[in-house]
N, C-alpha and C. Protein backbone atom coordinates (compact mmCIF):
# COMPACT_ATOMS: atom_id res chain seq x y z
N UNK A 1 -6.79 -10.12 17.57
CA UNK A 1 -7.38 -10.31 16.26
C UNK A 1 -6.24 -10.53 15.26
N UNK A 2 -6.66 -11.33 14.18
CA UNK A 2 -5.57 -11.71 13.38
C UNK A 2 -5.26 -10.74 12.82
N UNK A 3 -4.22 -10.81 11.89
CA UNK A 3 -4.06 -9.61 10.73
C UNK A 3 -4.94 -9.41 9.26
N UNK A 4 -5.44 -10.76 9.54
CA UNK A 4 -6.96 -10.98 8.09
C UNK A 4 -7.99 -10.60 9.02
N UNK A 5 -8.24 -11.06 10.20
CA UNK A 5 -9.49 -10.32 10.27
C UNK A 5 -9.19 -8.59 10.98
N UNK A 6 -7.99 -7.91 10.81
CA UNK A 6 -7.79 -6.41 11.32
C UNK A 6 -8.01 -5.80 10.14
N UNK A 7 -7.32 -6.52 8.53
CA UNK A 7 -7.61 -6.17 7.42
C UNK A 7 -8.91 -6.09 7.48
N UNK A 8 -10.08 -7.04 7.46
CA UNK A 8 -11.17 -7.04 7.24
C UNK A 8 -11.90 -6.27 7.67
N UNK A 9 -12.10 -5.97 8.81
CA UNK A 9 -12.68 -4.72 9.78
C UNK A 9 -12.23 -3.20 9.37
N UNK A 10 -11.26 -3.20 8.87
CA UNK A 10 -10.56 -1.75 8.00
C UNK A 10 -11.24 -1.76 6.86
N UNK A 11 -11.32 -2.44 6.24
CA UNK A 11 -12.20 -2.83 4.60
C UNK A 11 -13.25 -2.45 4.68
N UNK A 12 -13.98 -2.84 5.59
CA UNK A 12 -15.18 -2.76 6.18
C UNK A 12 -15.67 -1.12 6.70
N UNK A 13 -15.00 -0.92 7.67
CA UNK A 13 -15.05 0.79 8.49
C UNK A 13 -14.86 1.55 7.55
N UNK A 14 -13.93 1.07 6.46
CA UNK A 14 -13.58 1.98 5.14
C UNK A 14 -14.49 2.39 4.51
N UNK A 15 -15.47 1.47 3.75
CA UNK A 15 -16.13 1.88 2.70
C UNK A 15 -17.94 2.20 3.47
N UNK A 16 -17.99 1.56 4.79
CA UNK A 16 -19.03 1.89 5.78
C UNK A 16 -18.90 3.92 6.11
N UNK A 17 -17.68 4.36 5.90
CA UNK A 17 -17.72 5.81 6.07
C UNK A 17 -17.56 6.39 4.62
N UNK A 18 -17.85 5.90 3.41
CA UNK A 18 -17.48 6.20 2.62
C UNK A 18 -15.46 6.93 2.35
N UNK A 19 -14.84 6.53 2.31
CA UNK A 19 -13.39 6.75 2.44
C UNK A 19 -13.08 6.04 1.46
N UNK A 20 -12.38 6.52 0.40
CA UNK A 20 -11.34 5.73 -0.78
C UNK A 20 -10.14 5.54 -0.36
N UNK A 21 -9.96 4.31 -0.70
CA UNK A 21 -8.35 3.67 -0.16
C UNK A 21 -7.81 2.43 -1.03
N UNK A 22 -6.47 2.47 -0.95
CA UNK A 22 -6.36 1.53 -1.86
C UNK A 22 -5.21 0.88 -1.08
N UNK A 23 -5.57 -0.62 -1.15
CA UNK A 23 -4.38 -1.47 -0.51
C UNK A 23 -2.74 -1.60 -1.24
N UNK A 24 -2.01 -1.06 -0.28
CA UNK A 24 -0.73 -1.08 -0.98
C UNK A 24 0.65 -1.88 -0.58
N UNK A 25 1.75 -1.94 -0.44
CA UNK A 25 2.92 -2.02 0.35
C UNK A 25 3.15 -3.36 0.66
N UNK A 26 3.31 -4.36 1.62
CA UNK A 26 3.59 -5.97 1.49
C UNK A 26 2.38 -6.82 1.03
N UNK A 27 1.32 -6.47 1.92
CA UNK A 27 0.05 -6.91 1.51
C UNK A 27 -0.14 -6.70 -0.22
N UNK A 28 -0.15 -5.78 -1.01
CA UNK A 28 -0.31 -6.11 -2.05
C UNK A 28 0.79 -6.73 -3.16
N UNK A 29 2.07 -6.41 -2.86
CA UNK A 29 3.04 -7.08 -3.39
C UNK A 29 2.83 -8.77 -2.82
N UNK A 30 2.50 -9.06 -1.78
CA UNK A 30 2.04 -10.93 -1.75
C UNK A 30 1.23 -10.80 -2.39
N UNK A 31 0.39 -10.14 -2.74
CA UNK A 31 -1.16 -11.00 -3.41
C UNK A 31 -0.48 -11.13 -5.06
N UNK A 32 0.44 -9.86 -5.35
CA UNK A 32 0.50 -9.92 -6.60
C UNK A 32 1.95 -10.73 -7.21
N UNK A 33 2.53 -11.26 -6.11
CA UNK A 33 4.18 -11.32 -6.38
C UNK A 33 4.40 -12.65 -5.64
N UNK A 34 5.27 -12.90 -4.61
CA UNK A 34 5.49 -14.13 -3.43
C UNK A 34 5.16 -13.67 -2.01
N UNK A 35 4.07 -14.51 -1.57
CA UNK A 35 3.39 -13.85 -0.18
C UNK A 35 4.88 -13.86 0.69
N UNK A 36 4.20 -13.25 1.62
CA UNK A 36 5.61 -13.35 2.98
C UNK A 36 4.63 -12.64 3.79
N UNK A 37 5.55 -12.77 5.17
CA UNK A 37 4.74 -11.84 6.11
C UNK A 37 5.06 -10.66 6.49
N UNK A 38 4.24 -9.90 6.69
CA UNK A 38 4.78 -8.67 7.36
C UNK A 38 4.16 -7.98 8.47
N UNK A 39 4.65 -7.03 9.03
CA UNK A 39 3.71 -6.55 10.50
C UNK A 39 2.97 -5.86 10.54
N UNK A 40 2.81 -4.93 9.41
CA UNK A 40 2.02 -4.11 9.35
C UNK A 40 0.99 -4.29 7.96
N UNK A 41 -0.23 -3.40 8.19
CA UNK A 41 -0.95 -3.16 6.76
C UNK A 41 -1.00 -1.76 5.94
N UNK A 42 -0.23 -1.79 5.28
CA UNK A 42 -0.40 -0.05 4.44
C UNK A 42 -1.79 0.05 3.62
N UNK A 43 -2.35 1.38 3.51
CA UNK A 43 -3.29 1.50 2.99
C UNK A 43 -3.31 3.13 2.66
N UNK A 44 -3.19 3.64 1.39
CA UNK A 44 -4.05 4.87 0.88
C UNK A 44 -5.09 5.11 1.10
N UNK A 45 -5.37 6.45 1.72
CA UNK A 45 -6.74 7.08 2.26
C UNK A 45 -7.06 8.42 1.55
N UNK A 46 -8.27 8.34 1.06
CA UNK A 46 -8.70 9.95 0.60
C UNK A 46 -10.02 9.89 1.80
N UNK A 47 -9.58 10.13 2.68
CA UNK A 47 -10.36 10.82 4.34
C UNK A 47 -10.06 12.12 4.12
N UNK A 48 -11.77 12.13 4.40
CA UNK A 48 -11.67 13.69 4.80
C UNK A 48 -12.50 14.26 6.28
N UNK A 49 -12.45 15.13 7.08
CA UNK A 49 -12.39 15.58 8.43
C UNK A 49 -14.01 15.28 8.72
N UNK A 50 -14.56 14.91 7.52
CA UNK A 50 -16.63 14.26 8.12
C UNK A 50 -16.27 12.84 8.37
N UNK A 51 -15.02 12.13 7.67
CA UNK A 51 -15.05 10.69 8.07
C UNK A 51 -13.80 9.76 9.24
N UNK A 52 -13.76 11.12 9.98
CA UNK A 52 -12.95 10.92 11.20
C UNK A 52 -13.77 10.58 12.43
N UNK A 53 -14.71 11.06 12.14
CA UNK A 53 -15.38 10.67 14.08
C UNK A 53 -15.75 9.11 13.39
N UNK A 54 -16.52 8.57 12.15
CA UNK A 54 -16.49 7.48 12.62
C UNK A 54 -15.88 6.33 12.34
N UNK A 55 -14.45 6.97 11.65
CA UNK A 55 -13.44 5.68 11.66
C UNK A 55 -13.02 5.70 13.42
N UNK A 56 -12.66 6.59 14.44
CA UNK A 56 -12.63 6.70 15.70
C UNK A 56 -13.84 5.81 16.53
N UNK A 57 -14.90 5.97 15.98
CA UNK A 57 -15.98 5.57 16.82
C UNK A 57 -16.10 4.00 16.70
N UNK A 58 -15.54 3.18 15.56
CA UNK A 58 -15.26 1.92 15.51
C UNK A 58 -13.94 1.36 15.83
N UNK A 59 -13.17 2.23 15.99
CA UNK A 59 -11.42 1.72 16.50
C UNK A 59 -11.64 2.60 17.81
N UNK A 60 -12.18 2.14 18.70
CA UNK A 60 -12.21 3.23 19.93
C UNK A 60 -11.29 1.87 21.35
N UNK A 61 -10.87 2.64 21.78
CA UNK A 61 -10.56 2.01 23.37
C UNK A 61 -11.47 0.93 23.92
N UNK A 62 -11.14 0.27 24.40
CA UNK A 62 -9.57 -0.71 24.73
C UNK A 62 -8.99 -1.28 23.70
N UNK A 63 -9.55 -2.61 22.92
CA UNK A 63 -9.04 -2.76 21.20
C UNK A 63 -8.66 -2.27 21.02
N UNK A 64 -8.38 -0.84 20.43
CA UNK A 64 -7.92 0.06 19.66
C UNK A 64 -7.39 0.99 20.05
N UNK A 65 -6.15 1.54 19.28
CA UNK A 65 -5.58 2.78 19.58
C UNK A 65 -5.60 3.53 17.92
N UNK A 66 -6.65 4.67 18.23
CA UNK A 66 -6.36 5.65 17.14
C UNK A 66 -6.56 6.88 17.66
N UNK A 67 -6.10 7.70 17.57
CA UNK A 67 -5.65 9.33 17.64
C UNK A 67 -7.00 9.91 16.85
N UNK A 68 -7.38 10.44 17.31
CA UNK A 68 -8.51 11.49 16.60
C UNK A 68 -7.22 12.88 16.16
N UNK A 69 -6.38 13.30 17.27
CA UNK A 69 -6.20 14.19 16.55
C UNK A 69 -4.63 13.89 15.47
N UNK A 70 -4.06 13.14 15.65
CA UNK A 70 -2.89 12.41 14.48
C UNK A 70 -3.78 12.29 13.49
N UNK A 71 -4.78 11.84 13.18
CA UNK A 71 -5.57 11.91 11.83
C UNK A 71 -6.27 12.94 11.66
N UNK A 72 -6.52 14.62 12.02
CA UNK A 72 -6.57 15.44 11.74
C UNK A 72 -5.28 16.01 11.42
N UNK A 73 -4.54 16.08 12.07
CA UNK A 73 -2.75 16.49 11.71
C UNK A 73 -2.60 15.47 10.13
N UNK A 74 -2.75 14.50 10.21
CA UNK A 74 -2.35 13.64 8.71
C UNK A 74 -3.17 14.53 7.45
N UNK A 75 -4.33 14.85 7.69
CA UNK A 75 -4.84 15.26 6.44
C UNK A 75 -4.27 16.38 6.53
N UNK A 76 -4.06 17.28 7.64
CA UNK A 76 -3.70 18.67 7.08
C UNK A 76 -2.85 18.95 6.41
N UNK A 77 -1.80 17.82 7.09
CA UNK A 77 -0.11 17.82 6.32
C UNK A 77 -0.21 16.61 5.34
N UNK A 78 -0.93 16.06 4.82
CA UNK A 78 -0.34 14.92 4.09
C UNK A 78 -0.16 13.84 4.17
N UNK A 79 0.42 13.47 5.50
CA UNK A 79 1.33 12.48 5.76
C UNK A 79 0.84 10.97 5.89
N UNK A 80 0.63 10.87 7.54
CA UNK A 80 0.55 9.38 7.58
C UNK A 80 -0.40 9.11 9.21
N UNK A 81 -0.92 8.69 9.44
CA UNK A 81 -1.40 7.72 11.02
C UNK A 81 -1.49 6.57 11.32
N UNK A 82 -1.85 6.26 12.27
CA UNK A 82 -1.69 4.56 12.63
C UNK A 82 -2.80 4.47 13.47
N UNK A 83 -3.26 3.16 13.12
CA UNK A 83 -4.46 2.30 13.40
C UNK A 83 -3.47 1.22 14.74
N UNK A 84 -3.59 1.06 15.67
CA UNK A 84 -2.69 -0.06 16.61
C UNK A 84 -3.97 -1.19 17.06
N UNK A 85 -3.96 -2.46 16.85
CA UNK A 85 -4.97 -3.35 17.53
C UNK A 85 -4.57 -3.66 18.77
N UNK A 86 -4.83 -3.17 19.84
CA UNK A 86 -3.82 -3.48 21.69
C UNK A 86 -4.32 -4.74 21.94
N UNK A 87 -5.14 -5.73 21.46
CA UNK A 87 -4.76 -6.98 21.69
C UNK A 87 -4.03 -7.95 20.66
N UNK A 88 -4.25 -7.87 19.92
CA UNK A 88 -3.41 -8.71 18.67
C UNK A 88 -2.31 -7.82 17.96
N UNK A 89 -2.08 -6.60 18.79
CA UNK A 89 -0.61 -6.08 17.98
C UNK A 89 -0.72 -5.28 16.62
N UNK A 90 -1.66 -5.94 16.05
CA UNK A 90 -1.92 -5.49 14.85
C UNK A 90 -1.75 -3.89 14.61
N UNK A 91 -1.30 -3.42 13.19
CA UNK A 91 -1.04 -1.82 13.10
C UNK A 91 -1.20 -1.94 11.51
N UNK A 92 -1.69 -0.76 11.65
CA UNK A 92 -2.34 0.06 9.87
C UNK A 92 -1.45 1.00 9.83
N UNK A 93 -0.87 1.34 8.94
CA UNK A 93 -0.59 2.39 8.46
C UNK A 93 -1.49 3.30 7.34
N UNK A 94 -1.89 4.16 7.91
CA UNK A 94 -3.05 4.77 6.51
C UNK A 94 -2.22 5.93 6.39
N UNK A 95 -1.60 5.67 4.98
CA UNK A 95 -0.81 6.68 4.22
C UNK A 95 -1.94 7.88 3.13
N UNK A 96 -2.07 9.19 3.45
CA UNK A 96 -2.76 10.17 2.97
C UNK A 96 -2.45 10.23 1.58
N UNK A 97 -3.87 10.45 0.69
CA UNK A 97 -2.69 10.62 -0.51
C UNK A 97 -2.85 11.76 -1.44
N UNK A 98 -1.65 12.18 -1.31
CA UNK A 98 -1.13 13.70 -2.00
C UNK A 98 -1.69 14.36 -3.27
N UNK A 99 -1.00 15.20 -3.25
CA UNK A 99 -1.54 15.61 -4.74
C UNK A 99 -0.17 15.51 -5.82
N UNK A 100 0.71 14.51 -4.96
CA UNK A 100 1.85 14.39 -5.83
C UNK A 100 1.65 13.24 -7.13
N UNK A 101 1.76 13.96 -8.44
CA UNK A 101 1.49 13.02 -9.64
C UNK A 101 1.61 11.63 -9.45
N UNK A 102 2.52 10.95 -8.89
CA UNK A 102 2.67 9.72 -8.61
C UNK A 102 1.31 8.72 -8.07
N UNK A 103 1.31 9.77 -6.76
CA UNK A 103 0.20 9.17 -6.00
C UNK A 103 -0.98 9.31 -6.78
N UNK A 104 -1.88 10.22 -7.56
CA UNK A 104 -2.64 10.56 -8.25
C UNK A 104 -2.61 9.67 -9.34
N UNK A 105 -2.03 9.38 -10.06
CA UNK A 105 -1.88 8.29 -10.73
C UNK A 105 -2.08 6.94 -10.65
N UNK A 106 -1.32 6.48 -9.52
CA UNK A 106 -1.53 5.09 -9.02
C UNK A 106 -2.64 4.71 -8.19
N UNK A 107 -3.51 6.16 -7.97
CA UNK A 107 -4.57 5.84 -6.81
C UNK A 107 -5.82 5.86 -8.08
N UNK A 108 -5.95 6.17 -8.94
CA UNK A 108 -6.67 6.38 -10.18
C UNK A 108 -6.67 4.84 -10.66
N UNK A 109 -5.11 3.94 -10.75
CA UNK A 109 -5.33 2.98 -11.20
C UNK A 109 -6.03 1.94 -10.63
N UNK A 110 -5.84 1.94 -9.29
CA UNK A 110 -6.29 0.68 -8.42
C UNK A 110 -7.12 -0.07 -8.98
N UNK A 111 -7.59 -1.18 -8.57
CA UNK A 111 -8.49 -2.16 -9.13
C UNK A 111 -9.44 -2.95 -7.92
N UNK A 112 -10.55 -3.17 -8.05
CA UNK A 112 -10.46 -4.30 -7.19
C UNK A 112 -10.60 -5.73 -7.35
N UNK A 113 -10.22 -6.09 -6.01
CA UNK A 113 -9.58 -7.66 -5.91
C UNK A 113 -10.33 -8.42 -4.68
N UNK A 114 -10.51 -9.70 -4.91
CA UNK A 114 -11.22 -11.13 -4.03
C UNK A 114 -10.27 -11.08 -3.17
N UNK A 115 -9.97 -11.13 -1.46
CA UNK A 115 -9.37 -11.38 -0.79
C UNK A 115 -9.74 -11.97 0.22
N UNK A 116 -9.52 -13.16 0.98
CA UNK A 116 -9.67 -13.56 2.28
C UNK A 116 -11.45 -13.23 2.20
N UNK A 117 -12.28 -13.41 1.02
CA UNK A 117 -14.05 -12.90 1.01
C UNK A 117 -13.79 -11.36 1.03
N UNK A 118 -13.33 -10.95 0.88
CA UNK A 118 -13.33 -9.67 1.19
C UNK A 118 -13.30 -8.68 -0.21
N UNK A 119 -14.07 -7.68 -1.07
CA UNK A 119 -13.23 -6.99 -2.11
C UNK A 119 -13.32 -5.85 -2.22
N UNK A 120 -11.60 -5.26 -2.19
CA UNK A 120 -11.13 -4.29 -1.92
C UNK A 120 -10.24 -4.09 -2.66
N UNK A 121 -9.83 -2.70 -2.58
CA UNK A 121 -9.18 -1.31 -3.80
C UNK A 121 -7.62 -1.77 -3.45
N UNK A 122 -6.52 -2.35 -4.43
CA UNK A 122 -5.37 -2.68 -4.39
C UNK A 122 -4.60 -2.31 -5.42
N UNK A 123 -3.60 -1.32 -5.51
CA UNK A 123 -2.55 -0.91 -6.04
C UNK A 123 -2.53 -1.93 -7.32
N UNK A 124 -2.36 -1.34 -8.72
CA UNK A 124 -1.98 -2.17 -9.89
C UNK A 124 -0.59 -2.93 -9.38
N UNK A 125 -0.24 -4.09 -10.40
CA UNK A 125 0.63 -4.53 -10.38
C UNK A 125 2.20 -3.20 -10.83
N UNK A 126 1.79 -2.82 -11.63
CA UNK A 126 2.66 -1.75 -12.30
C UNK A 126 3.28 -0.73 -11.27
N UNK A 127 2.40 0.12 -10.51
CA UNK A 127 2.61 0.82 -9.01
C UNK A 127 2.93 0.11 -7.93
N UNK A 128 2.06 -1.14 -7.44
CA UNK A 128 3.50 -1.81 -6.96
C UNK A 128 4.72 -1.84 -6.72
N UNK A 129 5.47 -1.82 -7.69
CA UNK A 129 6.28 -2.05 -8.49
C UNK A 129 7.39 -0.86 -8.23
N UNK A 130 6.82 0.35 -8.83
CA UNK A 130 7.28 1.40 -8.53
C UNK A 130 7.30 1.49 -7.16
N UNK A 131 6.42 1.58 -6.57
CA UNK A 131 6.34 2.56 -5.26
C UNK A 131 7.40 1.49 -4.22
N UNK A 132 7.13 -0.07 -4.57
CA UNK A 132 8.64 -0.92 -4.29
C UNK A 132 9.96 -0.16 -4.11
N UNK A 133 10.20 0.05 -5.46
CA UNK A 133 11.85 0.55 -5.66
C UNK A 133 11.65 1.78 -5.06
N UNK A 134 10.87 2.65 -5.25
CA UNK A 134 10.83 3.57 -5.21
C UNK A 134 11.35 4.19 -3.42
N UNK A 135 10.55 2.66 -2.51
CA UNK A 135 10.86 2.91 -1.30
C UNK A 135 12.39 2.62 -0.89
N UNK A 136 12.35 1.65 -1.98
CA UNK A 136 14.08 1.12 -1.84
C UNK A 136 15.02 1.81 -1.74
N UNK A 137 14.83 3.11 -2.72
CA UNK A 137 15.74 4.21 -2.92
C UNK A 137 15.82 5.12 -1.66
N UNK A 138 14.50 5.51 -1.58
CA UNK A 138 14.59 6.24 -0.27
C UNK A 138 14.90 5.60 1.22
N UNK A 139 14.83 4.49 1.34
CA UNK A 139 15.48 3.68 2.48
C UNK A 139 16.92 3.58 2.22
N UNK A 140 17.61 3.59 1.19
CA UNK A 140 18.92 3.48 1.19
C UNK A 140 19.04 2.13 0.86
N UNK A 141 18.42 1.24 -0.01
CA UNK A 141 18.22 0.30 -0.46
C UNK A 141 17.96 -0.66 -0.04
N UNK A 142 16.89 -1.04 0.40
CA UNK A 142 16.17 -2.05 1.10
C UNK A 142 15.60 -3.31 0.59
N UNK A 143 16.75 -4.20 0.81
CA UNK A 143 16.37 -5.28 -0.09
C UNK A 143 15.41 -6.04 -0.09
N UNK A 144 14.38 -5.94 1.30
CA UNK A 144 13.41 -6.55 1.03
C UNK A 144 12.01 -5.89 -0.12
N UNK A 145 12.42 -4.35 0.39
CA UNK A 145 11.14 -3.94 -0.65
C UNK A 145 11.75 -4.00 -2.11
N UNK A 146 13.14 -4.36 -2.86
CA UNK A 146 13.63 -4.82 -3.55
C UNK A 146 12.97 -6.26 -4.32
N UNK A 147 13.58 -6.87 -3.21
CA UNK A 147 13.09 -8.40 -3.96
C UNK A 147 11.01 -8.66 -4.13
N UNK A 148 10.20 -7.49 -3.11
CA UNK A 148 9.44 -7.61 -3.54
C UNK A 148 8.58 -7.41 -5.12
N UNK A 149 9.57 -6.14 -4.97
CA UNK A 149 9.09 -5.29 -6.39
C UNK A 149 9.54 -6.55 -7.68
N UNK A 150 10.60 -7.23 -7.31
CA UNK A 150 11.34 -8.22 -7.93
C UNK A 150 10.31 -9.33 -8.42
N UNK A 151 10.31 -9.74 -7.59
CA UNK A 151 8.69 -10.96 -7.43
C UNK A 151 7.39 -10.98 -8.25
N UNK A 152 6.94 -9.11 -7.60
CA UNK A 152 5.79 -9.00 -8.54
C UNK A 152 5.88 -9.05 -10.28
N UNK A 153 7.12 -8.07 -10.20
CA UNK A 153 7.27 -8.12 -12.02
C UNK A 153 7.29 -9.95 -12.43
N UNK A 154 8.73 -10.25 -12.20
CA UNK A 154 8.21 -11.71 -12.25
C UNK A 154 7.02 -12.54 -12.87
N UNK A 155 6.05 -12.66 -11.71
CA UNK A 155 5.00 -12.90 -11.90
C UNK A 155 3.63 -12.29 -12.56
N UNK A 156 3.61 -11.20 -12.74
CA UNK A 156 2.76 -9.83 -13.37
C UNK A 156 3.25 -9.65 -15.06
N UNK A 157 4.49 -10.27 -15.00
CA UNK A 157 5.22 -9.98 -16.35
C UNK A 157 4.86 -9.55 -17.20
N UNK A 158 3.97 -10.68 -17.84
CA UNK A 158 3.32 -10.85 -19.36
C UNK A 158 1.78 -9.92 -19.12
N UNK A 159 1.49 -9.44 -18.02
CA UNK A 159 0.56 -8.40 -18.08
C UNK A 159 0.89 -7.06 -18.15
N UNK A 160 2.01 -6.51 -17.47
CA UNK A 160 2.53 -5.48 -17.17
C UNK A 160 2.56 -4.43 -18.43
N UNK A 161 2.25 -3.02 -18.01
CA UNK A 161 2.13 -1.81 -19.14
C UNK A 161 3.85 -1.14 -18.97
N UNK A 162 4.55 -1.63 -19.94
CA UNK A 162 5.90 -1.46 -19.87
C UNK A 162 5.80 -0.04 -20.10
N UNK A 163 5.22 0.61 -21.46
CA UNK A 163 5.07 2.01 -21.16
C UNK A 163 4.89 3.03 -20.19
N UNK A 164 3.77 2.37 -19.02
CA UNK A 164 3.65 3.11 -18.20
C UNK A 164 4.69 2.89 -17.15
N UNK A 165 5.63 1.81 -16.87
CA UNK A 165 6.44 1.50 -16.46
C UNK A 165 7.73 2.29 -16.16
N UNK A 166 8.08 2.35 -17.71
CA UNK A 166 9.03 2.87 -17.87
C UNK A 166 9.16 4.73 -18.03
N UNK A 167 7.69 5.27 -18.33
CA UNK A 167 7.34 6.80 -18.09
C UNK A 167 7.70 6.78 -16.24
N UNK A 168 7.05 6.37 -15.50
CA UNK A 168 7.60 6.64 -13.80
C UNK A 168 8.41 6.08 -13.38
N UNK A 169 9.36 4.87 -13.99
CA UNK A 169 10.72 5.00 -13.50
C UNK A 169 11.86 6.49 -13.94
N UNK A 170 11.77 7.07 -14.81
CA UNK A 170 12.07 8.04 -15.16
C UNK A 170 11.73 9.04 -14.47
N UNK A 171 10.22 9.41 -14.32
CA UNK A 171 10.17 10.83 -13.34
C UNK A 171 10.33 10.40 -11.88
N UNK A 172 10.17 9.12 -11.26
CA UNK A 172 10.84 8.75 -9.99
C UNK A 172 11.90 8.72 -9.57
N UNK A 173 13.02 8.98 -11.04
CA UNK A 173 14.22 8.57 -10.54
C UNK A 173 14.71 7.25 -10.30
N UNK A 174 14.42 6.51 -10.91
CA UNK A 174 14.60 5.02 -10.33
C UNK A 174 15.12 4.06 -11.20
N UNK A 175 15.56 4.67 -12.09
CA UNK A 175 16.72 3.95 -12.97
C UNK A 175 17.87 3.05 -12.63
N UNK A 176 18.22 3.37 -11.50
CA UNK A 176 19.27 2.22 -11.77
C UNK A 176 18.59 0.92 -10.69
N UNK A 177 17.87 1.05 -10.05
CA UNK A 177 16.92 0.07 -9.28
C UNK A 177 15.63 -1.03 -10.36
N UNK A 178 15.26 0.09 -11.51
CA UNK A 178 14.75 -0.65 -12.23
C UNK A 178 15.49 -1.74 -13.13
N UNK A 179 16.70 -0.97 -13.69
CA UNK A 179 17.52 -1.67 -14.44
C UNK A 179 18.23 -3.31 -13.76
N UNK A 180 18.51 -2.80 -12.12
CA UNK A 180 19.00 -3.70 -11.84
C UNK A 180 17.69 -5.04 -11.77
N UNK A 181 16.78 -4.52 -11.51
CA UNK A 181 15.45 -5.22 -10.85
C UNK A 181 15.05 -6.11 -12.58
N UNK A 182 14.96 -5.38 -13.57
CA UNK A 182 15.13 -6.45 -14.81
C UNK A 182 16.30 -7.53 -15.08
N UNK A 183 17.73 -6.87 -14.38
CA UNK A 183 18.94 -8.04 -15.17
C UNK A 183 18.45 -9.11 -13.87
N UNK A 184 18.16 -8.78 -12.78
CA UNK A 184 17.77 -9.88 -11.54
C UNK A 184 16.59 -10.92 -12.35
N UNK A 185 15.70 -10.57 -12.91
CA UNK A 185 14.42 -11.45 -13.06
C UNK A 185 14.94 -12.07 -14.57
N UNK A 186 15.63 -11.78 -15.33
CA UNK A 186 16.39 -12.29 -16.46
C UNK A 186 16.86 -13.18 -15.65
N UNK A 187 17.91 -12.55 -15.15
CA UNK A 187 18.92 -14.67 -14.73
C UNK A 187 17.99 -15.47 -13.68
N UNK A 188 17.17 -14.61 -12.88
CA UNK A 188 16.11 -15.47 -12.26
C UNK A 188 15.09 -16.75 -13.11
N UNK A 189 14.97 -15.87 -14.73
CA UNK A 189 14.45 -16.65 -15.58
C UNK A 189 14.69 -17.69 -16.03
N UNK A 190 16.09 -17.70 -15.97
CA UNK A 190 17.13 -18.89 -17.02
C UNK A 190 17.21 -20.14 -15.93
C-alpha cells in the first residue's frame, strides 16, 4: 500500500474509533512548506485504553504490524508506537501527547485540512515550525528538519502569528535556531 493510501486508512481508523490526532512532522511541513519525501508518517494521538482493541482490530496480521501491548506501554508512559505496513513498508509513528505545555498548545491549535480527499487534523503552520527546530536541537542539528522548518516559514510568512512564535521559541529554548532560521529566509529572499 502506498504511503497516501496508509495515510488514508489511519485517517480513517482514527476518527472511526473516535481518537484525536493531529498530523505532524514531514507530512505536514510538505503540505505547508516544500514537499519532499519521507519514510515515515508522524501523527499525535489522544488514545485512550477503550480505543486500542480497535485500532488493533483494523491493523491486525499479516498487513500489519501493531503491538497491542507497545500501545498500552505508550499511553502509560507518554511516549511513542509504531504502526508497520509488512507489505508496502509503510510505518506510522503515533507520538502520545503529553501534558507538556508545548504539546497542549499546539494540539489545541491544529486545523483541518483537504488532503489527497481526505480531511484531517494538521499541526498549524506556527508549531510546525517550532516542533522543526525544536527537533533540530535535540538531534544535534539536523539539517533536514532545519531546512524544513525553513521552507514552511518561507512560505506561511505573511500568515504566521509572530507573537506566538516568538513566546515558544523562548520557552523551547530555540533561539539561536530561530534566529539563524530568519537570517537564512532573508538572503533566501533577496
Amino acid at each position: 500500500m502506498s504511503q497516501q493510501e496508509l495515510l488514508k486508512k489511519v485517517i480513517k481508523a482514527l476518527e472511526a474509533a473516535g481518537i484525536q490526532f493531529m498530523l505532524t512532522g514531514s507530512i505536514a511541513s510538505s503540505l505547508q512548506g516544500e514537499p519532499r519525501s519521507t519514510h515515515d508518517i508522524d501523527i499525535i494521538v489522544d488514545i485512550q485504553k477503550s480505543g486500542v482493541k480497535k485500532m488493533v482490530e483494523v491493523f491486525s496480521p499479516p498487513d500489519f504490524y501493531l503491538d497491542e501491548e507497545s500501545v498500552l506501554k505508550a499511553i502509560k508512559t507518554k511516549t511513542m508506537f509504531n504502526l508497520i505496513d509488512m507489505k508496502g513498508g509503510g510505518k506510522v509513528d503515533f507520538w502520545m501527547l503529553t501534558d507538556e505545555p508545548f504539546d497542549q498548545s499546539r494540539f489545541s491549535r491544529r486545523y483541518a485540512e483537504e488532503f489527497l480527499g481526505i480531511r484531517m487534523q494538521v499541526s498549524s503552520p506556527e508549531d510546525t515550525i517550532l516542533a522543526k527546530l525544536r527537533w533540530a536541537k535535540l538531534s544535534g542539528g539536523s539539517e533536514k528538519q532545519f531546512v524544513d522548518a525553513l521552507r514552511v516559514y518561507e512560505v506561511q510568512f505573511e500568515k504566521l502569528d509572530s507573537d506566538y512564535l516568538e513566546y515558544w521559541v523562548k520557552e523551547l529554548k530555540i533561539e539561536s535556531l530561530w534566529n539563524l532560521l530568519k537570517d537564512n529566509a532573508e538572503t533566501t529572499a533577496l
